[in-house]
N, C-alpha and C. Protein backbone atom coordinates (compact mmCIF):
# COMPACT_ATOMS: atom_id res chain seq x y z
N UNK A 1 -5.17 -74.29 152.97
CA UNK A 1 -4.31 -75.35 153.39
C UNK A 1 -4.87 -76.70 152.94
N UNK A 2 -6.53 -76.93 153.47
CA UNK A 2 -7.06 -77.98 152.73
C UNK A 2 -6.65 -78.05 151.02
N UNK A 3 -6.91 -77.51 150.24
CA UNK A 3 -6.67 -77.88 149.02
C UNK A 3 -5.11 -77.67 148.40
N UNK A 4 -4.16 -77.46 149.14
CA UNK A 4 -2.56 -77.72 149.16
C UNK A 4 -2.88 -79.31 149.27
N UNK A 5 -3.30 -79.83 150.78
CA UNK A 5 -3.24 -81.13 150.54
C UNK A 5 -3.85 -81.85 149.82
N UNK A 6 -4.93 -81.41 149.22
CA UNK A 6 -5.91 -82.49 148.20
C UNK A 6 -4.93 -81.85 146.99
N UNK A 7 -4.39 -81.12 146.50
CA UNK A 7 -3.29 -81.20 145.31
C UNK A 7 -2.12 -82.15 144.93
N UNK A 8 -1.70 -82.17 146.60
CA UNK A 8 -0.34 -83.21 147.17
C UNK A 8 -0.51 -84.94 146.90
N UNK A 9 -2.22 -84.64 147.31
CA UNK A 9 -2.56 -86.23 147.60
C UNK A 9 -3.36 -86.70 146.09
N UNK A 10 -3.68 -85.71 144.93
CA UNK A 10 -3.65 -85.87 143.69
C UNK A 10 -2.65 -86.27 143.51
N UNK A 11 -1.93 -85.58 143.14
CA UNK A 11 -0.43 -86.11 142.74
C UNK A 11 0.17 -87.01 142.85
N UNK A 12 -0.07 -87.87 144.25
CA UNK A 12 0.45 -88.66 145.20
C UNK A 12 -0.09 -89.71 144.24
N UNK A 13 -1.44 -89.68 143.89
CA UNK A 13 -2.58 -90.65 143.84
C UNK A 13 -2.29 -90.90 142.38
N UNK A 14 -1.91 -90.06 141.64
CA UNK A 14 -1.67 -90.23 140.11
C UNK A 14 -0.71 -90.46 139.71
N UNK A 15 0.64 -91.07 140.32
CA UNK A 15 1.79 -91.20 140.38
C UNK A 15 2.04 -92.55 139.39
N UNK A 16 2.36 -92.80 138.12
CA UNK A 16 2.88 -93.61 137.49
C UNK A 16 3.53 -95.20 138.15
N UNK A 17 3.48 -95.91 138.28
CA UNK A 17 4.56 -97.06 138.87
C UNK A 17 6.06 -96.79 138.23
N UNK A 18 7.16 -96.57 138.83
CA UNK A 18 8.38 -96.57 138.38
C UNK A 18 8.43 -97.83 137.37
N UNK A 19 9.47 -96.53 136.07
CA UNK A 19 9.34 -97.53 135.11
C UNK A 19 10.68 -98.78 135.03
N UNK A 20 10.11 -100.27 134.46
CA UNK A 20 11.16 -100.99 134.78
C UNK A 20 12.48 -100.76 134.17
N UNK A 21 13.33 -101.15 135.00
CA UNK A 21 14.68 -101.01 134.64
C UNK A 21 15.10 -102.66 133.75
N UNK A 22 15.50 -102.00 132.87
CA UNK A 22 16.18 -103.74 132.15
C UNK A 22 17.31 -104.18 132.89
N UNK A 23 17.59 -104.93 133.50
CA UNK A 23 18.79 -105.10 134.29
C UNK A 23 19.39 -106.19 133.84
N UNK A 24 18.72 -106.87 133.09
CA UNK A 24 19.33 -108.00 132.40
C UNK A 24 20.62 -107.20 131.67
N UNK A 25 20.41 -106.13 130.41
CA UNK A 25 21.14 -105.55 129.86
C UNK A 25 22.18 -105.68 130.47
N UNK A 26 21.84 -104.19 131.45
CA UNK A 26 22.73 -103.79 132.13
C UNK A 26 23.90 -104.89 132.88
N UNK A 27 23.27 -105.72 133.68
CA UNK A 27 24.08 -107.01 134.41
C UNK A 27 25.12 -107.52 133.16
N UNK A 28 24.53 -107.85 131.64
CA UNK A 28 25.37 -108.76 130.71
C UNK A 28 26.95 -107.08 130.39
N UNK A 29 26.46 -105.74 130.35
CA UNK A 29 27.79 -104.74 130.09
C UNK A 29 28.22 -104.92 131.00
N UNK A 30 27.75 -104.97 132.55
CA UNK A 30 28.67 -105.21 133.84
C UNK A 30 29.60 -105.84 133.02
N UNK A 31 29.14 -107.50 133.52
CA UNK A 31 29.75 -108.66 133.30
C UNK A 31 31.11 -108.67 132.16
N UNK A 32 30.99 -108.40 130.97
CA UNK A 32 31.40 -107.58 129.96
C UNK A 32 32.70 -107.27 130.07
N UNK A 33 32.47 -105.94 130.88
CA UNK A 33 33.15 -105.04 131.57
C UNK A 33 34.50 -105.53 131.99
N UNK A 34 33.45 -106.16 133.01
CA UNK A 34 34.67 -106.68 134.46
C UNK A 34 35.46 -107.64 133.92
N UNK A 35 34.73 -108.60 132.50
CA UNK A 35 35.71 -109.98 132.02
C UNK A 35 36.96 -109.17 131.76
N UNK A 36 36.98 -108.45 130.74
CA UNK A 36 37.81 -107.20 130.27
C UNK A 36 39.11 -106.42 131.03
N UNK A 37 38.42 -106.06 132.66
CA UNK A 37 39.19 -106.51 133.31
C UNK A 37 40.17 -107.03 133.68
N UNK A 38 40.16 -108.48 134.08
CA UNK A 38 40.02 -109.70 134.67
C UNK A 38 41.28 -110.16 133.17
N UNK A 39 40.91 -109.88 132.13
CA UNK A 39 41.88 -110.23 130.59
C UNK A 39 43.09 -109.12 130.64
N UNK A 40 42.80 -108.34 131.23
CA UNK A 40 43.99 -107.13 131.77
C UNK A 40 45.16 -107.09 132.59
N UNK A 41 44.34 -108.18 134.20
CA UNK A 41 45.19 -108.98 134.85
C UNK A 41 44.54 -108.12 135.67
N UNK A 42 43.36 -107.59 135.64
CA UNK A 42 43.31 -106.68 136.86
C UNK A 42 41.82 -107.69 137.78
N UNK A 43 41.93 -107.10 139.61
CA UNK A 43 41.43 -107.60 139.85
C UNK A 43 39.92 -107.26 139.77
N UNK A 44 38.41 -107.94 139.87
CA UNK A 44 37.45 -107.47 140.07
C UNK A 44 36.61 -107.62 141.52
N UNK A 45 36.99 -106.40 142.00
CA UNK A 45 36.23 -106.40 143.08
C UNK A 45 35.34 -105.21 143.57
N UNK A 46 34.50 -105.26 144.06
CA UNK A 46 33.45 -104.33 145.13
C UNK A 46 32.70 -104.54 146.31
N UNK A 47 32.30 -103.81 147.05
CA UNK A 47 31.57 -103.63 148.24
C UNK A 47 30.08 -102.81 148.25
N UNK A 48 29.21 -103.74 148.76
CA UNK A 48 28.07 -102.85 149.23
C UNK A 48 27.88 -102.59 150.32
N UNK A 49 27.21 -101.86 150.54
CA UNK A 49 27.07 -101.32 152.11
C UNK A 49 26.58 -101.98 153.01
N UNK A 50 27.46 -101.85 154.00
CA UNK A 50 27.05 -103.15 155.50
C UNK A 50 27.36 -104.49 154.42
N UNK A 51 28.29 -105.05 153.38
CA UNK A 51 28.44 -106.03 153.26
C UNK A 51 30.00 -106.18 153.19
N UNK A 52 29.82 -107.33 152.97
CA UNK A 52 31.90 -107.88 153.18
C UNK A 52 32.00 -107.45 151.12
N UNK A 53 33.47 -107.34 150.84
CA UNK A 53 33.53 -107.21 149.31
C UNK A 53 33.10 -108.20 149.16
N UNK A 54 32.96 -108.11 147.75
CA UNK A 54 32.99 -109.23 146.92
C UNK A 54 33.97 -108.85 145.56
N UNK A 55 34.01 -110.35 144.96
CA UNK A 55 34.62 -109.90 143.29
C UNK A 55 35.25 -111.17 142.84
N UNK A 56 36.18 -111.27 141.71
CA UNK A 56 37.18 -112.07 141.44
C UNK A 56 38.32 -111.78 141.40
N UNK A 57 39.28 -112.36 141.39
CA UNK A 57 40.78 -111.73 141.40
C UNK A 57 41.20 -112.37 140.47
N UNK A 58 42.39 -111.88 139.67
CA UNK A 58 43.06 -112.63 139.18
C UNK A 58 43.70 -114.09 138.81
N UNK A 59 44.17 -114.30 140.27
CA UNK A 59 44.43 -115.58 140.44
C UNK A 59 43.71 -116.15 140.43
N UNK A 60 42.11 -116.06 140.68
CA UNK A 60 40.52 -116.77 140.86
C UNK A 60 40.61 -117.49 139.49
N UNK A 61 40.30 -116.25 138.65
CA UNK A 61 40.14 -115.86 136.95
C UNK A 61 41.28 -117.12 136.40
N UNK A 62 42.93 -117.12 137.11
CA UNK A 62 43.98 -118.19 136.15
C UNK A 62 43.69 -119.49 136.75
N UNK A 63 43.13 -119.84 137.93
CA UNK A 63 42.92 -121.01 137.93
C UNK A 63 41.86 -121.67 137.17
N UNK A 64 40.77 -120.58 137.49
CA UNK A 64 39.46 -121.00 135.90
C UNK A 64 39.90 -121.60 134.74
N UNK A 65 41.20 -120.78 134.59
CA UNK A 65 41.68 -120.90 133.08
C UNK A 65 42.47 -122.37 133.28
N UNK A 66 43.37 -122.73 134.40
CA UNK A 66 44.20 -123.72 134.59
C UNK A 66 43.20 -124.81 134.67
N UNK A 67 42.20 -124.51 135.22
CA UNK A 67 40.95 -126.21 135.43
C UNK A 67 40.58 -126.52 134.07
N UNK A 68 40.16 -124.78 133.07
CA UNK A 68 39.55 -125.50 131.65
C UNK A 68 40.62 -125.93 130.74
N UNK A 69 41.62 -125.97 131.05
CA UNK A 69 42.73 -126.02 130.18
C UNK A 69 43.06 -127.43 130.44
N UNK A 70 43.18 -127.93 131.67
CA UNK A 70 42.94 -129.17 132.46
C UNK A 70 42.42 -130.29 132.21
N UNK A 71 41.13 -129.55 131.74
CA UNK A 71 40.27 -130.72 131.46
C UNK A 71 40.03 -130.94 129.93
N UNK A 72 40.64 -129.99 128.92
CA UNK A 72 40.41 -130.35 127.84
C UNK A 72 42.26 -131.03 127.66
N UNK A 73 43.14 -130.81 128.42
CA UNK A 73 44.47 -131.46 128.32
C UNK A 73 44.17 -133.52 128.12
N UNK A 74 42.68 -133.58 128.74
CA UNK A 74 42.77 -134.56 128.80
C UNK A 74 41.63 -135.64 128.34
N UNK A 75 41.49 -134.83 127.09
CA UNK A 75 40.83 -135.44 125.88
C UNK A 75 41.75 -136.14 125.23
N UNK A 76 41.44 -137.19 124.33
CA UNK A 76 41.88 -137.90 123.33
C UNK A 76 42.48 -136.62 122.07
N UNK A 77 43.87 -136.97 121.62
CA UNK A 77 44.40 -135.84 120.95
C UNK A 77 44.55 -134.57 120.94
N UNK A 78 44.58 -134.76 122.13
CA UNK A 78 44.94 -133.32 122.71
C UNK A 78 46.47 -133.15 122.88
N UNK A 79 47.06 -132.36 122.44
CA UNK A 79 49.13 -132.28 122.18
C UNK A 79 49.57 -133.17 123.80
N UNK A 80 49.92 -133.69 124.09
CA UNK A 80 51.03 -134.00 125.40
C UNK A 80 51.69 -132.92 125.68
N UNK A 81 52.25 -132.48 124.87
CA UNK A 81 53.60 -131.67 124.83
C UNK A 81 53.18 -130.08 124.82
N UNK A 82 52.17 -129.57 125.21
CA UNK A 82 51.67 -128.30 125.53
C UNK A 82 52.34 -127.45 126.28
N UNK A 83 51.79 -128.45 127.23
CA UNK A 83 52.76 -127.33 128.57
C UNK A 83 54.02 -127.55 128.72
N UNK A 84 54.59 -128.24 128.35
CA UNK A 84 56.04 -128.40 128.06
C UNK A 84 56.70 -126.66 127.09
N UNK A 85 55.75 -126.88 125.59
CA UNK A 85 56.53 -125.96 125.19
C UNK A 85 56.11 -124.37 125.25
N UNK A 86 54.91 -124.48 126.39
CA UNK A 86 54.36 -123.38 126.89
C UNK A 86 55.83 -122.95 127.53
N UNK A 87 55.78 -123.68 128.62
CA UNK A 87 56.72 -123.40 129.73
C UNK A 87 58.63 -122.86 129.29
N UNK A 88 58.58 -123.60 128.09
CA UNK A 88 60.14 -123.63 127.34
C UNK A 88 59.98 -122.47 127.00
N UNK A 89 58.92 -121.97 126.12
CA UNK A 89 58.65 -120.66 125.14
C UNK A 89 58.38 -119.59 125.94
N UNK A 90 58.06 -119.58 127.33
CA UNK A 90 58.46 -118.50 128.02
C UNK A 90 59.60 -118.07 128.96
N UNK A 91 60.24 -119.65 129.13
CA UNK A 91 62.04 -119.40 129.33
C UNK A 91 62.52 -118.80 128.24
N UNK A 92 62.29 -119.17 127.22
CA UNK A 92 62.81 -118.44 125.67
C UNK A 92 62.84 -117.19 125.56
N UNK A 93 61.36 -116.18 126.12
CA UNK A 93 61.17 -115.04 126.17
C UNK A 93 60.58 -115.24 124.33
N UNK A 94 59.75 -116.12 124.31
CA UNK A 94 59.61 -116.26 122.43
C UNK A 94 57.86 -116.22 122.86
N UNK A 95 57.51 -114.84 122.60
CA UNK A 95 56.15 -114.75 122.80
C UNK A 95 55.46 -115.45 121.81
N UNK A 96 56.07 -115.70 120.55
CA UNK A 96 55.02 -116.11 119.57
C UNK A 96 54.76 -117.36 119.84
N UNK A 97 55.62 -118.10 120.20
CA UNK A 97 55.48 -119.98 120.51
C UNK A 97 54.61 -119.59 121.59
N UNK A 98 55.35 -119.05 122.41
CA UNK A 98 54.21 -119.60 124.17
C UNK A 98 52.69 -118.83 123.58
N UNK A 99 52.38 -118.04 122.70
CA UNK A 99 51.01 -117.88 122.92
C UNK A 99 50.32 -118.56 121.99
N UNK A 100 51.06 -119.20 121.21
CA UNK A 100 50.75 -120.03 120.56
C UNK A 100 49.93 -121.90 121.08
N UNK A 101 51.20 -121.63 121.84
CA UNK A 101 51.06 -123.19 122.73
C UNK A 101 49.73 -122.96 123.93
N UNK A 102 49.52 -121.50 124.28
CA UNK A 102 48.92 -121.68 125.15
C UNK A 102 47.76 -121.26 124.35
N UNK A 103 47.26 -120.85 123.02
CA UNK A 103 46.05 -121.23 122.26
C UNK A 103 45.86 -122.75 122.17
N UNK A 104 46.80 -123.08 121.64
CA UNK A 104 46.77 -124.42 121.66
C UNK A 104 45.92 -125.64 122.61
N UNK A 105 46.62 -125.17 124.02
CA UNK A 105 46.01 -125.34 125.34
C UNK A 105 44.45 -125.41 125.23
N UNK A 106 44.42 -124.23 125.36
CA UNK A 106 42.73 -124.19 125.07
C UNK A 106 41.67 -124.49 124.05
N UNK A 107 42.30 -124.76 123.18
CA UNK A 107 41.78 -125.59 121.90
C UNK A 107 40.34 -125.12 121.73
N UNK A 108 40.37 -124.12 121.25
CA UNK A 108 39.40 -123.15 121.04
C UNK A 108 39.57 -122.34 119.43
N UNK A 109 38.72 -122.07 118.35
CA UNK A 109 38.76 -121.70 117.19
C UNK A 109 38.95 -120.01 117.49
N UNK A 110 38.14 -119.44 118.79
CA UNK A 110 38.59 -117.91 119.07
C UNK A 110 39.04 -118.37 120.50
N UNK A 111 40.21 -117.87 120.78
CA UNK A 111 40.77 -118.62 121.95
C UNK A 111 40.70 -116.77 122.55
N UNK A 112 40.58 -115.96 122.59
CA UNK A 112 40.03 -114.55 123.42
C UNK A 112 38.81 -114.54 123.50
N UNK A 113 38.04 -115.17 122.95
CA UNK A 113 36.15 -115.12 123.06
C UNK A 113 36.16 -116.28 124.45
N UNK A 114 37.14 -117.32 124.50
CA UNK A 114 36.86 -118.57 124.77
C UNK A 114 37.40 -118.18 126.17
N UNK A 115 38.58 -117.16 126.25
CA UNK A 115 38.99 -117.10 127.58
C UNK A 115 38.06 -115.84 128.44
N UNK A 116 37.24 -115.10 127.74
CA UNK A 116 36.10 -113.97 127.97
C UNK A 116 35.41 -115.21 128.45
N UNK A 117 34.73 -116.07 128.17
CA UNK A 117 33.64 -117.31 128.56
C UNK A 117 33.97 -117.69 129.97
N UNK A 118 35.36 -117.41 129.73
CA UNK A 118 35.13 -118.58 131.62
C UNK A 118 35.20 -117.44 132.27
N UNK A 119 35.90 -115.66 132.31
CA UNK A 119 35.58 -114.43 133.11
C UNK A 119 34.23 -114.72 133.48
N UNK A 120 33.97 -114.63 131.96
CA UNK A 120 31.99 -114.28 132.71
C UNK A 120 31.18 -115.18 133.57
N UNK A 121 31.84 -116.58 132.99
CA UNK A 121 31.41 -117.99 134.32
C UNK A 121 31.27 -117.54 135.39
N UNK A 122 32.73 -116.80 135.80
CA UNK A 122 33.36 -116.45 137.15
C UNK A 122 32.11 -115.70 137.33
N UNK A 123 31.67 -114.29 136.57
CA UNK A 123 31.49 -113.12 137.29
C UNK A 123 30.31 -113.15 137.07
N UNK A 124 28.84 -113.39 136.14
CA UNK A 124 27.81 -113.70 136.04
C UNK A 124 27.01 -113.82 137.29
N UNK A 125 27.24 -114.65 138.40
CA UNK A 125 26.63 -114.29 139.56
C UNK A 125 26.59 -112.91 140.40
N UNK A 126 27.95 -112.69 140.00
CA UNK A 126 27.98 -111.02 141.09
C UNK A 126 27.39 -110.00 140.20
N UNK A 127 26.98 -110.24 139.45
CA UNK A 127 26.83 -109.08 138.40
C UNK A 127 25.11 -108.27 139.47
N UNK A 128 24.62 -108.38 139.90
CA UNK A 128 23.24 -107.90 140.04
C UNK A 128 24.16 -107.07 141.57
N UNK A 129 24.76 -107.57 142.18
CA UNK A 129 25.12 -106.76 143.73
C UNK A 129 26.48 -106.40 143.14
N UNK A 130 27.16 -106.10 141.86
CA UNK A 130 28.30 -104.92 140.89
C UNK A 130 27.72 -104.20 140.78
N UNK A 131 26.28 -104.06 139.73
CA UNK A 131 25.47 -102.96 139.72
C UNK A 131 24.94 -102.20 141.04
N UNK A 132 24.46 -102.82 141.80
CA UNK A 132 23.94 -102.11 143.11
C UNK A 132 25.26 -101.38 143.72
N UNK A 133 26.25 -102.25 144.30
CA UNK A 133 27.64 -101.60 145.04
C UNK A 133 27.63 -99.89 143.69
N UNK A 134 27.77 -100.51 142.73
CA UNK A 134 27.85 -99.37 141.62
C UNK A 134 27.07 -98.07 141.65
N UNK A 135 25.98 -98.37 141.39
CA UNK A 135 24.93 -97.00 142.32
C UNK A 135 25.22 -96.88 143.84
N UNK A 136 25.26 -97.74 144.39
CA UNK A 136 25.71 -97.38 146.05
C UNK A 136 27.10 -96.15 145.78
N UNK A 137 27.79 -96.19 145.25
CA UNK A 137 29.07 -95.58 145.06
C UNK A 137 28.82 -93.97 144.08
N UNK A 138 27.67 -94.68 143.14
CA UNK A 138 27.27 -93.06 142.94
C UNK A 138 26.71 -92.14 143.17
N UNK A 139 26.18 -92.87 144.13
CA UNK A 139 25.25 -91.88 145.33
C UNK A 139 25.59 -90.85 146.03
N UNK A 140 27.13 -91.62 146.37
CA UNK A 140 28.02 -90.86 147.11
C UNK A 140 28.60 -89.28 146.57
């Protein structure tokens, strides 16, 4: 029985430190992920255990978009007439103008990289308790 436990407590004693996890990685595919999401129209949310959810929603995600759009509306040469023919071109049902106008809006050279930028603004903080809720859930 003695040398069961001096085998146990070898073992015990020679035990490696768990190796680190990169979580940086991992946190930036979350993030990624969920922008992807969020560009879908879908909402991002989760729960960890014993905590309230968390996430972004949609509407979170279009006002992001309505503040940066906002604030570059109101640079020097920036169109006036944006949201005007945003708004016309989707009474029109004329997808090509309104997504046009609403590149425009954002005045961005990749205007899908540019609208991925403010998702990840949003979601960049939750990303470390996404991953955890995430293993919490595969535990299960």
């Amino acid at each position: 029985m003695n040398t069961a436990m001096q085998i146990c407590q070898t073992r015990y004693d020679a035990r490696l430190p768990p190796e680190s996890v990169d979580t940086e990685e991992a946190e930036r595919i979350w993030v990624d992920n969920a922008a992807c999401d969020l560009l879908d129209g879908q909402d991002v949310m989760f729960q960890r255990r014993m905590r309230s959810t968390q996430g972004v929603t949609h509407d979170q995600f279009a006002q992001a978009v309505d503040e940066y759009v906002m604030n570059h509306l109101c640079e020097p040469g920036m169109g006036a007439t944006v949201i005007g023919r945003l708004i016309l071109a989707a009474h029109r049902r004329d997808v090509s103008e309104a997504r046009s106008a609403a590149f425009e809006a954002l005045d961005s050279q990749d205007p899908d990289e540019t609208l991925r930028d403010i998702a990840r603004t949003l979601l960049r903080p939750l990303a470390a308790d996404g991953l955890i809720a995430q293993a919490e859930d595969n535990e299960l």
